[in-house]
N, C-alpha and C. Protein backbone atom coordinates (compact mmCIF):
# COMPACT_ATOMS: atom_id res chain seq x y z
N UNK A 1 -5.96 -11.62 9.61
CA UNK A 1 -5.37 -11.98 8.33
C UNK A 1 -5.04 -10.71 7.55
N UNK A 2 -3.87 -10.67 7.29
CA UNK A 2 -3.48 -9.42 6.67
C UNK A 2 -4.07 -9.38 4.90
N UNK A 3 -4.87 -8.39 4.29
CA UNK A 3 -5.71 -7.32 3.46
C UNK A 3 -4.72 -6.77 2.38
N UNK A 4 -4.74 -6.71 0.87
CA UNK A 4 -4.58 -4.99 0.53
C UNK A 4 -5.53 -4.02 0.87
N UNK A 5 -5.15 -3.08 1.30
CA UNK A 5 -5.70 -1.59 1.45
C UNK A 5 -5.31 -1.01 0.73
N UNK A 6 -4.41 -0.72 0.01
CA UNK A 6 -3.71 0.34 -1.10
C UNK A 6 -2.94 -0.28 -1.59
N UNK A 7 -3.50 0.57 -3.29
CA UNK A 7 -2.69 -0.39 -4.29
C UNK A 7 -1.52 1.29 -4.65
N UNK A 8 -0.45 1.36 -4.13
CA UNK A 8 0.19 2.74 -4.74
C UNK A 8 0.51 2.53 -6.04
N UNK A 9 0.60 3.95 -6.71
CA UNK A 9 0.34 4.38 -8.17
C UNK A 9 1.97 5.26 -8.30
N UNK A 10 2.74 5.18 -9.02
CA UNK A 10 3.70 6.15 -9.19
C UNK A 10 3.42 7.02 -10.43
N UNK A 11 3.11 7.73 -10.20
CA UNK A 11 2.92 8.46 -11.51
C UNK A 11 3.27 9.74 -11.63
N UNK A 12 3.30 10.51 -12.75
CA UNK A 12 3.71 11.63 -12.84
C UNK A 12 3.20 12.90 -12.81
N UNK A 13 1.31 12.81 -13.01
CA UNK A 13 1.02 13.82 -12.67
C UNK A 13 -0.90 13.39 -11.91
N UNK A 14 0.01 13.49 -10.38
CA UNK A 14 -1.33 12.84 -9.79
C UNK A 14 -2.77 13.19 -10.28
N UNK A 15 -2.76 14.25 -10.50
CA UNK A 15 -4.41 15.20 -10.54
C UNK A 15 -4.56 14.29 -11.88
N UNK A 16 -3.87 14.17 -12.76
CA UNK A 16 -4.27 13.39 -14.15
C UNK A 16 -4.51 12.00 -14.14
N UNK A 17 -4.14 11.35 -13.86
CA UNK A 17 -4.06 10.15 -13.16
C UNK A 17 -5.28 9.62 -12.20
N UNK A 18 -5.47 10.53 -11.36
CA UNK A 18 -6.88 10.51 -10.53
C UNK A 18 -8.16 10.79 -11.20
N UNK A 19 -7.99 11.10 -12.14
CA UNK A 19 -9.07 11.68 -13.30
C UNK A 19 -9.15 10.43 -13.87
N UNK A 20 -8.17 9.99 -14.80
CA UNK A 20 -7.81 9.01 -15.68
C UNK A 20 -8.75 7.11 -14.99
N UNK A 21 -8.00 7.36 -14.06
CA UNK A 21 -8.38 5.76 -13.22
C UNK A 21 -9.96 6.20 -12.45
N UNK A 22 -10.26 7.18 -12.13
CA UNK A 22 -11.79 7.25 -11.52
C UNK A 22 -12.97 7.28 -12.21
N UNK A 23 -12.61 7.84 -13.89
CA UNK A 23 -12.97 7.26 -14.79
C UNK A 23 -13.45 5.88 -15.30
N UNK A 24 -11.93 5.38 -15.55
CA UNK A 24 -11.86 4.11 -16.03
C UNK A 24 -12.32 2.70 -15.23
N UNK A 25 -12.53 3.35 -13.51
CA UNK A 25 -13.06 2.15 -12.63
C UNK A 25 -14.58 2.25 -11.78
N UNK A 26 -14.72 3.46 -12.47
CA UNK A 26 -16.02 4.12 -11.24
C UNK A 26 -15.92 4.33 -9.96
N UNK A 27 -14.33 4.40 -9.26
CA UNK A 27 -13.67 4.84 -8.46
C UNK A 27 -13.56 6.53 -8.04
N UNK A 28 -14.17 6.91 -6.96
CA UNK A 28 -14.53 8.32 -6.49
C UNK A 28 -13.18 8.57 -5.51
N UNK A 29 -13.03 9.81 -5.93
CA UNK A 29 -12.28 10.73 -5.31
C UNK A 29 -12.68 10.18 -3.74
N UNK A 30 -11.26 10.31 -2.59
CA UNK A 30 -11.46 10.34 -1.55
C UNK A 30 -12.15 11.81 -0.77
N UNK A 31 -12.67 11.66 0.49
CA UNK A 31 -13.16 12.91 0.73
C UNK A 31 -12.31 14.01 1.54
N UNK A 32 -10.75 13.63 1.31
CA UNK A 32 -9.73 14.70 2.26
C UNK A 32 -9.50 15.03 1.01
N UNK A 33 -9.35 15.11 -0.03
CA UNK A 33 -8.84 15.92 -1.55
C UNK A 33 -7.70 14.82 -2.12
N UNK A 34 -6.93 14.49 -1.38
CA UNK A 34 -5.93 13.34 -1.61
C UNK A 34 -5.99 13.04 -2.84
N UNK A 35 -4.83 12.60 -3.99
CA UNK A 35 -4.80 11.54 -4.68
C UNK A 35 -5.32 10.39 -4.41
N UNK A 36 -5.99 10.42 -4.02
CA UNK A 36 -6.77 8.63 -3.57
C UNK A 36 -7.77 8.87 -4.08
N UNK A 37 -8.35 7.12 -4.74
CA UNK A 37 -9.32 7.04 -5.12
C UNK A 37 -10.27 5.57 -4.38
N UNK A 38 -11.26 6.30 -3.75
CA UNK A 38 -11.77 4.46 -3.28
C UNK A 38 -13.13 3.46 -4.26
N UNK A 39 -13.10 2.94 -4.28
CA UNK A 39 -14.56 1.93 -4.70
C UNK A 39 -16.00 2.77 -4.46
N UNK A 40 -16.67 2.85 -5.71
CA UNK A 40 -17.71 3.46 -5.23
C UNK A 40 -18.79 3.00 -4.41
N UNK A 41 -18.36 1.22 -3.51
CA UNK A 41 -19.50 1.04 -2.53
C UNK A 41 -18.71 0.75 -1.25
N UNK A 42 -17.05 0.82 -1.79
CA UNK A 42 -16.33 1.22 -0.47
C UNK A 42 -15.71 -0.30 0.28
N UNK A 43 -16.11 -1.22 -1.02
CA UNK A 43 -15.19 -2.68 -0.41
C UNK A 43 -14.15 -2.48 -1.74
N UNK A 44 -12.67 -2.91 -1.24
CA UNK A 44 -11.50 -2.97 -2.20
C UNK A 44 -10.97 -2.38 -1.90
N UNK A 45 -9.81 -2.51 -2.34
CA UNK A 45 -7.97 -1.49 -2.26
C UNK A 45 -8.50 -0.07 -2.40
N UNK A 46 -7.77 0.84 -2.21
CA UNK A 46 -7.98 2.08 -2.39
C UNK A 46 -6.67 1.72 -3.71
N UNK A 47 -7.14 3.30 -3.90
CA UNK A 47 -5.61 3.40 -5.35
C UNK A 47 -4.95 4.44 -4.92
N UNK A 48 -4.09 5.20 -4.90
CA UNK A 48 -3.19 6.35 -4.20
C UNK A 48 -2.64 6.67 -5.43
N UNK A 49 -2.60 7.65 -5.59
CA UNK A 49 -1.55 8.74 -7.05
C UNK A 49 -0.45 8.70 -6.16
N UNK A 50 1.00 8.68 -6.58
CA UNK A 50 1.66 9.54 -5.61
C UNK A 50 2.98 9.50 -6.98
N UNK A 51 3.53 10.79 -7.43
CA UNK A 51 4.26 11.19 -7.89
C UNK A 51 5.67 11.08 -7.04
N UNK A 52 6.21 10.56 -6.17
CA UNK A 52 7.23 10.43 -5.71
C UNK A 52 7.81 8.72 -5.18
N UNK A 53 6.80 8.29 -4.91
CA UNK A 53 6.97 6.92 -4.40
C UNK A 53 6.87 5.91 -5.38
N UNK A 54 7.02 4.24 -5.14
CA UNK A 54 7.47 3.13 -6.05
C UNK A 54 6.43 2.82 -5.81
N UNK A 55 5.75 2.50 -7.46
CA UNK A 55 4.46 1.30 -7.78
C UNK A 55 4.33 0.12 -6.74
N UNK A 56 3.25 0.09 -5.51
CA UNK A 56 3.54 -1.05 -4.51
C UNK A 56 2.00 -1.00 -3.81
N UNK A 57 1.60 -2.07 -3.59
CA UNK A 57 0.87 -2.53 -2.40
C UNK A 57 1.28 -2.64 -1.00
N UNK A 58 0.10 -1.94 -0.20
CA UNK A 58 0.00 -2.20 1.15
C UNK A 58 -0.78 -2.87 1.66
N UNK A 59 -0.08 -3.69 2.92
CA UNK A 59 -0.86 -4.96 2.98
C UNK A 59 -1.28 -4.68 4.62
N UNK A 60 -2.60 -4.43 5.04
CA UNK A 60 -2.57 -4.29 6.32
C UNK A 60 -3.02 -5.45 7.03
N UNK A 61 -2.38 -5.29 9.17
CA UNK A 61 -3.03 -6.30 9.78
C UNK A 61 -3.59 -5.30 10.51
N UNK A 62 -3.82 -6.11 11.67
CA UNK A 62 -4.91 -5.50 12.89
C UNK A 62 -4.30 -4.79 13.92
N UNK A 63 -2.72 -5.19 13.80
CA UNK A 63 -2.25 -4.88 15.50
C UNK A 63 -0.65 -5.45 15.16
N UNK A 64 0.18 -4.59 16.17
CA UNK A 64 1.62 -5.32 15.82
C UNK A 64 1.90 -6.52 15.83
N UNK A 65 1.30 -7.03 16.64
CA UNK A 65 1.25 -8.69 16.70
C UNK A 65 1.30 -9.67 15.47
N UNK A 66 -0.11 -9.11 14.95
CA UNK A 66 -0.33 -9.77 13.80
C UNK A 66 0.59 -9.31 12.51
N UNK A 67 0.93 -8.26 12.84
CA UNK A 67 2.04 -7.31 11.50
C UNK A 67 3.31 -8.74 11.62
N UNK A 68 3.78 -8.61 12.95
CA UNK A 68 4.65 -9.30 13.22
C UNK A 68 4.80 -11.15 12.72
N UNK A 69 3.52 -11.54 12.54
CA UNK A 69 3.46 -12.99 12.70
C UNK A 69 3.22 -12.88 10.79
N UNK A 70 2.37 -12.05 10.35
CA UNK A 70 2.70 -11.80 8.98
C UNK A 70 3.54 -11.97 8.20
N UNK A 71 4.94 -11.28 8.60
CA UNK A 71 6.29 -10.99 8.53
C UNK A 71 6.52 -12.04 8.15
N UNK A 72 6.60 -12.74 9.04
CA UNK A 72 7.40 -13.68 9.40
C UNK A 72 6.80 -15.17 7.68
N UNK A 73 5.30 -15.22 8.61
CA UNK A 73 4.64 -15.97 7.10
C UNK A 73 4.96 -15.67 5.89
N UNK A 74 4.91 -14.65 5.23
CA UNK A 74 5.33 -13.75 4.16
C UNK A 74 6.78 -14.25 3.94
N UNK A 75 7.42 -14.26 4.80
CA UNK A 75 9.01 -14.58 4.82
C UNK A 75 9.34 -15.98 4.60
N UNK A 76 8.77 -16.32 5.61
CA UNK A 76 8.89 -18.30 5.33
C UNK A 76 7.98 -18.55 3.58
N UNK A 77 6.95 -17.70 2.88
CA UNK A 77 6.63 -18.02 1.70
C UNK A 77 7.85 -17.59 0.41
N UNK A 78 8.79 -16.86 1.11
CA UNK A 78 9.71 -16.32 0.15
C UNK A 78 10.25 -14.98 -0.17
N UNK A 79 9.45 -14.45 0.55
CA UNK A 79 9.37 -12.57 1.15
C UNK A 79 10.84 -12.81 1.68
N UNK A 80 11.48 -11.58 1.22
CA UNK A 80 12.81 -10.40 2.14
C UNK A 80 12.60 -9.90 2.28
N UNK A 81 12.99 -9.08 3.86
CA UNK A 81 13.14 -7.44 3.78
C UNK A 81 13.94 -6.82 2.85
N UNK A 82 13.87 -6.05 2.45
CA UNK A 82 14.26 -5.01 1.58
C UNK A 82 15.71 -4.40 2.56
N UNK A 83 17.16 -4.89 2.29
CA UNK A 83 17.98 -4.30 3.14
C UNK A 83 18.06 -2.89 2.65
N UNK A 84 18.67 -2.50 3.85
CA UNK A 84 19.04 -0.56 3.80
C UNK A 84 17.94 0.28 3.67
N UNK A 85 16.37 -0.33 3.47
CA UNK A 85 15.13 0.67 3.65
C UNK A 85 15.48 1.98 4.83
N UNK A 86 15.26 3.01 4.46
CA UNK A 86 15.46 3.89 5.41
C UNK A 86 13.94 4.53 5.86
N UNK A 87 14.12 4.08 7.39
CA UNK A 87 12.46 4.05 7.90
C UNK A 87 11.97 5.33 8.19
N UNK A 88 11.29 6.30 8.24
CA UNK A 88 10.75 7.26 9.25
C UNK A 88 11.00 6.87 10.65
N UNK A 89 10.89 8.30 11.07
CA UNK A 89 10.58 7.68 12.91
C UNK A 89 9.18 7.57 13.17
N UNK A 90 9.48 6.17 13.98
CA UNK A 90 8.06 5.77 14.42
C UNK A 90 7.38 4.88 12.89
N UNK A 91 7.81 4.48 12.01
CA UNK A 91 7.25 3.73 11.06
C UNK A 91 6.13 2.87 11.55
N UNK A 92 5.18 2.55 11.03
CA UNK A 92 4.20 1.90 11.70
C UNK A 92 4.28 -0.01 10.29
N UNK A 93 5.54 0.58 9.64
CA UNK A 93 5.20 -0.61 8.46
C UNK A 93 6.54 -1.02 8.43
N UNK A 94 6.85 -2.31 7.38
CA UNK A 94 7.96 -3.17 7.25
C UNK A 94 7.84 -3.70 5.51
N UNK A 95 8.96 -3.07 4.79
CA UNK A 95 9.05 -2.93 3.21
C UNK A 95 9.45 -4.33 2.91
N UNK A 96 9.22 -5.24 1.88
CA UNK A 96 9.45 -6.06 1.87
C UNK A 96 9.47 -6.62 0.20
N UNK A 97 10.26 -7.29 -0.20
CA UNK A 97 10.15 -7.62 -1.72
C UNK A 97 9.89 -8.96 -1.51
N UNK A 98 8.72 -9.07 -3.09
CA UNK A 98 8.54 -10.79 -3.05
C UNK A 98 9.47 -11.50 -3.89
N UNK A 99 9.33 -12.58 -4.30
CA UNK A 99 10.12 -13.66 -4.77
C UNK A 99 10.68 -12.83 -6.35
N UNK A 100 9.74 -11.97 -6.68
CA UNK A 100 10.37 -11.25 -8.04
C UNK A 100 10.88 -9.99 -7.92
N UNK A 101 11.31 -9.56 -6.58
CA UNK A 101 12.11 -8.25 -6.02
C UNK A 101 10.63 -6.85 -6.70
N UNK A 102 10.01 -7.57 -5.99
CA UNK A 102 8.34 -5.97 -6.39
C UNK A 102 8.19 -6.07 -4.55
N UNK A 103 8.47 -4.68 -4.53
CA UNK A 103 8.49 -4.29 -2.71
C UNK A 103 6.41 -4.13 -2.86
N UNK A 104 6.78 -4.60 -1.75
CA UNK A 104 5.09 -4.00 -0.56
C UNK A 104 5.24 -3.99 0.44
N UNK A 105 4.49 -2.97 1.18
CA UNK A 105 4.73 -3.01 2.56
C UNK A 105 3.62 -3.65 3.54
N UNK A 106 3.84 -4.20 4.82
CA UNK A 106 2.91 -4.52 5.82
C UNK A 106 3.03 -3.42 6.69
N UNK A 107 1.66 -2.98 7.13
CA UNK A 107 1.27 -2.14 7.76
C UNK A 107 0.95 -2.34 9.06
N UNK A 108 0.54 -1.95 10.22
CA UNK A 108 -0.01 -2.30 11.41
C UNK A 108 -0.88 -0.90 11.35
N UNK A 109 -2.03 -1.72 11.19
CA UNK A 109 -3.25 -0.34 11.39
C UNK A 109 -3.40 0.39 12.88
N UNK A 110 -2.84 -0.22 13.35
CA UNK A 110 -2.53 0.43 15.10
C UNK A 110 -1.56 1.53 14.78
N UNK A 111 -1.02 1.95 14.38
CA UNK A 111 -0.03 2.70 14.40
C UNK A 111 0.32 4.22 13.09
């Protein structure tokens, strides 16, 4: 069953921001230095700073399979792909807007 894992943050000045929300949630710094912040007993979304990217949730499954059958559920609930997304190579995810055009992506943690 596909999860949030990350709730992304657009903001403008990550280091402030990561201060600001780890504060305000009792949310600790990740341990690679990252803008990320996780739960301090380590169940819940992570939060991600990221000064370049769109305010969005990531939604992970287990395996392409399940990314795939996700999709599809997500889609039959009212989910689009997002036309003209321009992917990385090798993307391991699929961008998608819900019924009020707010993109999130599904992830395949395999990848």
């Amino acid at each position: 069953m596909v999860h949030i894992d990350n709730v992304v943050m657009n903001v403008k000045d990550a280091r402030r921001a990561t201060d600001f929300w780890s504060r305000a949630l009792g949310y600790r710094p990740a341990a690679d230095g990252l803008p990320v912040l996780v739960p301090p007993d380590g169940v819940g979304p992570r939060l991600v700073m990221d000064e370049t990217d769109r305010t969005h949730i990531d939604l992970y499954t287990a395996n392409a399979q399940e990314q795939r059958a996700e999709i599809e559920r997500l889609i039959s609930l009212g989910a689009r792909r997002v036309p003209d997304w321009e992917y990385p190579p090798g993307a391991g995810f699929v961008v998608l807007e819900d019924t009020e055009g707010n993109v999130f992506c599904v992830l395949n943690a395999d990848s």
